[in-house]
C-alpha atoms as a PDB file:
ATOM      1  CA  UNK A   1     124.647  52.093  14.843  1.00  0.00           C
ATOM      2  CA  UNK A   2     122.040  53.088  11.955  1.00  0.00           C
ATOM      3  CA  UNK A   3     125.267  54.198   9.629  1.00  0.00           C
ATOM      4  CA  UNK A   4     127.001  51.011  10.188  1.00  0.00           C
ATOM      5  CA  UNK A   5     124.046  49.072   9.128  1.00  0.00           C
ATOM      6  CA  UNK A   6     123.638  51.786   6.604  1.00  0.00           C
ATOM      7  CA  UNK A   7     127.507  50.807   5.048  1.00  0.00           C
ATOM      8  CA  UNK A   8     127.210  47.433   4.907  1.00  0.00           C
ATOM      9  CA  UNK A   9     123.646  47.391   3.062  1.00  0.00           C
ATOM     10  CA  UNK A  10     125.414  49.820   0.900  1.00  0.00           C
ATOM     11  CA  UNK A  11     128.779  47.520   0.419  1.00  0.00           C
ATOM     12  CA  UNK A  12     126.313  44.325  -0.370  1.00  0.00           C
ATOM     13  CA  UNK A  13     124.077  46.210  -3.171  1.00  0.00           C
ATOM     14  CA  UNK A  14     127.275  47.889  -4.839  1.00  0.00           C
ATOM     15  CA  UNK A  15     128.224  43.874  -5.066  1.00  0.00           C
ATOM     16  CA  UNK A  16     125.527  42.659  -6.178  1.00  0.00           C
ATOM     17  CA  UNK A  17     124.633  45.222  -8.939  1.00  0.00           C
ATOM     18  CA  UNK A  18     127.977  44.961  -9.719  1.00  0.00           C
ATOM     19  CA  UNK A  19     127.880  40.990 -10.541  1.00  0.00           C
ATOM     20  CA  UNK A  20     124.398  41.893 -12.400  1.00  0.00           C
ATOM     21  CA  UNK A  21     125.528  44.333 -14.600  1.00  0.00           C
ATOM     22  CA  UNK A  22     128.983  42.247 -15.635  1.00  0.00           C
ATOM     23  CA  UNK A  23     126.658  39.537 -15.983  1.00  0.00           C
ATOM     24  CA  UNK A  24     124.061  42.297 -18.533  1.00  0.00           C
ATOM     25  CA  UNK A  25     127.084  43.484 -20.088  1.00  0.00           C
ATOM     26  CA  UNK A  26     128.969  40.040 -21.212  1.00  0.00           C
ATOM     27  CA  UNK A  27     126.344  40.063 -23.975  1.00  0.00           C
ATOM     28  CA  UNK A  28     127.039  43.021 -25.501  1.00  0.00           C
ATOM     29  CA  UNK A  29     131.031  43.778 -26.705  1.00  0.00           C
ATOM     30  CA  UNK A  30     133.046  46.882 -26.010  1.00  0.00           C
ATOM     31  CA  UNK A  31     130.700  47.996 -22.966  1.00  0.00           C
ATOM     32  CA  UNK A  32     131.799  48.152 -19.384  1.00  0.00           C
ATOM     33  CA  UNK A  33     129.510  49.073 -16.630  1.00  0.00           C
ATOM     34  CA  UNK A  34     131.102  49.033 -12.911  1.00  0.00           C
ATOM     35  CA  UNK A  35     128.918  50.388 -10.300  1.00  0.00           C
ATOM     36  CA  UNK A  36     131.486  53.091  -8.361  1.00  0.00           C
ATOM     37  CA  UNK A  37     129.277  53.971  -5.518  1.00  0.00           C
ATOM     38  CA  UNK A  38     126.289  53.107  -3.968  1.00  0.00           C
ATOM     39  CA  UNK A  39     124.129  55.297  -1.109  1.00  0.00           C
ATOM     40  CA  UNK A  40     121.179  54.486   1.030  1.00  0.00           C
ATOM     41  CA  UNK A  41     118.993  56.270   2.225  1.00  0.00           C
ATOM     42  CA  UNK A  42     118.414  56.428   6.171  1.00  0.00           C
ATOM     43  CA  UNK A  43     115.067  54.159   6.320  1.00  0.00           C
ATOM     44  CA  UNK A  44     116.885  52.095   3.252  1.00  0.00           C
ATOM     45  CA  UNK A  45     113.959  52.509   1.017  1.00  0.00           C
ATOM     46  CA  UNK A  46     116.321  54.467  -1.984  1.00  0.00           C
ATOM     47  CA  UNK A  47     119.343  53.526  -3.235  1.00  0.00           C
ATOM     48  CA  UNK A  48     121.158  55.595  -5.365  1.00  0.00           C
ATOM     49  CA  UNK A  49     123.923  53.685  -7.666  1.00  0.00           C
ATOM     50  CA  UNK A  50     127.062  55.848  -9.293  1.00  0.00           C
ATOM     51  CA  UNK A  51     127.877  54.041 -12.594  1.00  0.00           C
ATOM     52  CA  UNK A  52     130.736  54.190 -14.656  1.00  0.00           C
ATOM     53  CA  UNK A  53     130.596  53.659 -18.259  1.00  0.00           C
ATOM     54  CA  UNK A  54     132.733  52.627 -20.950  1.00  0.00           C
ATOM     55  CA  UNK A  55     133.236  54.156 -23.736  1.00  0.00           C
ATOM     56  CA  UNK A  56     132.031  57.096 -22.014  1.00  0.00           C
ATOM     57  CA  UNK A  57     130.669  58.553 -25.025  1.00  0.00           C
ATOM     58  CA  UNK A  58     127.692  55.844 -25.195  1.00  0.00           C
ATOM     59  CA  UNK A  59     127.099  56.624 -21.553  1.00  0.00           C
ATOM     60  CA  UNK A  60     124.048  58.634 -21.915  1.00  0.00           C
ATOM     61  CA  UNK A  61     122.366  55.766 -24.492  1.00  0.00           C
ATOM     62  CA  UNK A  62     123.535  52.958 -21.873  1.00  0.00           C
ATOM     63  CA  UNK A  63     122.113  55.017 -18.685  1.00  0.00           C
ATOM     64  CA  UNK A  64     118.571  55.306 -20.280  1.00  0.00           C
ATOM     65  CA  UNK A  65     118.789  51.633 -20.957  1.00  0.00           C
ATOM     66  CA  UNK A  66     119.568  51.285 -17.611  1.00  0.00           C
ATOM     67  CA  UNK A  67     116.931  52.964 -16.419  1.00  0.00           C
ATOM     68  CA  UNK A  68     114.201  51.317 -18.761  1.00  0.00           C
ATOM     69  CA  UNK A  69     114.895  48.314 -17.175  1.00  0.00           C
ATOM     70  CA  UNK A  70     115.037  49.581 -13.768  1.00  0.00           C
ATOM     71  CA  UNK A  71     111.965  47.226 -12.625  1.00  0.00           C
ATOM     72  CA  UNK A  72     113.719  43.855 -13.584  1.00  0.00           C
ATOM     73  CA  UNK A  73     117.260  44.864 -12.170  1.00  0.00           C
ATOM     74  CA  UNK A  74     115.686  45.484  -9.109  1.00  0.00           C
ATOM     75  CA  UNK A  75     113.810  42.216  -9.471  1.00  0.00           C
ATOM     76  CA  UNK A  76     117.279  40.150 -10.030  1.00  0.00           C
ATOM     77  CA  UNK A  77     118.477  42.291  -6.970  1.00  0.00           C
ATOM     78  CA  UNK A  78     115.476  41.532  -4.928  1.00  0.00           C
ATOM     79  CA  UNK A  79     115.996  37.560  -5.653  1.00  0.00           C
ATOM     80  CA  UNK A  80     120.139  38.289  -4.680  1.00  0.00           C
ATOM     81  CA  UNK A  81     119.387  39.690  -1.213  1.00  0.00           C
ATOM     82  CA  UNK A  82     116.167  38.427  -0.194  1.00  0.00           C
ATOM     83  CA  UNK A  83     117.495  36.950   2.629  1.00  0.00           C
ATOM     84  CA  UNK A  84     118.819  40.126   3.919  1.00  0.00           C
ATOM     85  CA  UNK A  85     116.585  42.251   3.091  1.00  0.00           C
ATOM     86  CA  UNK A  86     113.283  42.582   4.085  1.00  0.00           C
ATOM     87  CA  UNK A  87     112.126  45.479   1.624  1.00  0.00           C
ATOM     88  CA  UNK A  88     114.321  45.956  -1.634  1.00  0.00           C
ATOM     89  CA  UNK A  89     114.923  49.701  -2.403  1.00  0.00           C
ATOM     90  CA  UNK A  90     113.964  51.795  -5.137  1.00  0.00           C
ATOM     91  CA  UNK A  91     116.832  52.422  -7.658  1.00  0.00           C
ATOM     92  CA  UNK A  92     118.354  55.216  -9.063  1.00  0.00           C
ATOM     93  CA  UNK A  93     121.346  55.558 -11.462  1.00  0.00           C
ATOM     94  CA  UNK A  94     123.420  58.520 -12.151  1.00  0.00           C
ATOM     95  CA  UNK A  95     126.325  58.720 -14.297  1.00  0.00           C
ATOM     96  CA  UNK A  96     129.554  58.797 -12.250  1.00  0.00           C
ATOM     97  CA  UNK A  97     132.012  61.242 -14.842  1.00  0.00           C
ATOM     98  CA  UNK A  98     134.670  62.089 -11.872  1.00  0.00           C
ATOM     99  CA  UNK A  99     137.175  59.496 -14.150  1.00  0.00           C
ATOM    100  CA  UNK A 100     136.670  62.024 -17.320  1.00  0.00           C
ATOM    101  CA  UNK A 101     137.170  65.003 -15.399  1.00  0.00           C
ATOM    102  CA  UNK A 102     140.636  63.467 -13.481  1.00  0.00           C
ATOM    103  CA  UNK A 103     141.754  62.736 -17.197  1.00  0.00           C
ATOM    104  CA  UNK A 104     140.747  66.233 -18.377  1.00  0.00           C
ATOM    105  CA  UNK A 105     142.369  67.450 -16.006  1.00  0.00           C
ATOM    106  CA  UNK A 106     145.697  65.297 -16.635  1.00  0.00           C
ATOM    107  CA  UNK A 107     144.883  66.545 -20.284  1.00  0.00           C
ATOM    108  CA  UNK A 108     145.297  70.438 -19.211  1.00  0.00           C
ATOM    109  CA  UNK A 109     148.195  69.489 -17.295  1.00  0.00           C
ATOM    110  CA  UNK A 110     150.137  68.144 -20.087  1.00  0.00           C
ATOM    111  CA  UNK A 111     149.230  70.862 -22.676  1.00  0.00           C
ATOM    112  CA  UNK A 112     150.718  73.617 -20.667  1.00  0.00           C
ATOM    113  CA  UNK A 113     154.438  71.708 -19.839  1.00  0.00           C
END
């Protein structure tokens, strides 16, 4: 029961931080941020986001960005999901590089054929 209700909270914040981080990123050209992942924690007080970036090379730069404005993402969540939620969780991003290591990989691949 608790990891069904745990999944859907899950599927409805990787949503919504999805549509607020297209929305975040419109301003600025050549930067995509899609939100891969999303966990909760059991008493849904943490959730931890999986971001991927693009161009992966500014992904370090954009992820401290991210996390400076932590406090008014979770604010734009918080007014998303209110009605859902009673308590919105603490956020935490991590860079999700499982993308650059398939296409390293694909890289290694090719150079020994």
């Amino acid at each position: 029961m608790q990891e069904t209700r745990q999944n859907r909270i899950s599927r409805l914040l990787q949503k919504e931080l999805a549509t607020i981080f297209q929305l975040q990123t419109a301003k600025t050209r050549g930067v995509l941020v899609s939100v891969t992942r999303v966990k909760i924690s059991p008493d849904l007080s943490i959730c931890t986001a999986y971001l991927s970036i693009f161009p992966s090379e500014r992904g370090e730069e954009i992820l401290e960005n991210i996390n400076k404005s932590e406090k008014s993402i979770r604010y734009e969540l918080g007014n998303r999901v209110h009605n859902q939620l009673r308590i919105i969780p603490e956020l935490r991003f991590f860079i999700d590089d499982s993308l650059d290591y398939l296409e390293r990989i694909d890289e290694l691949l090719k150079k020994d054929k």
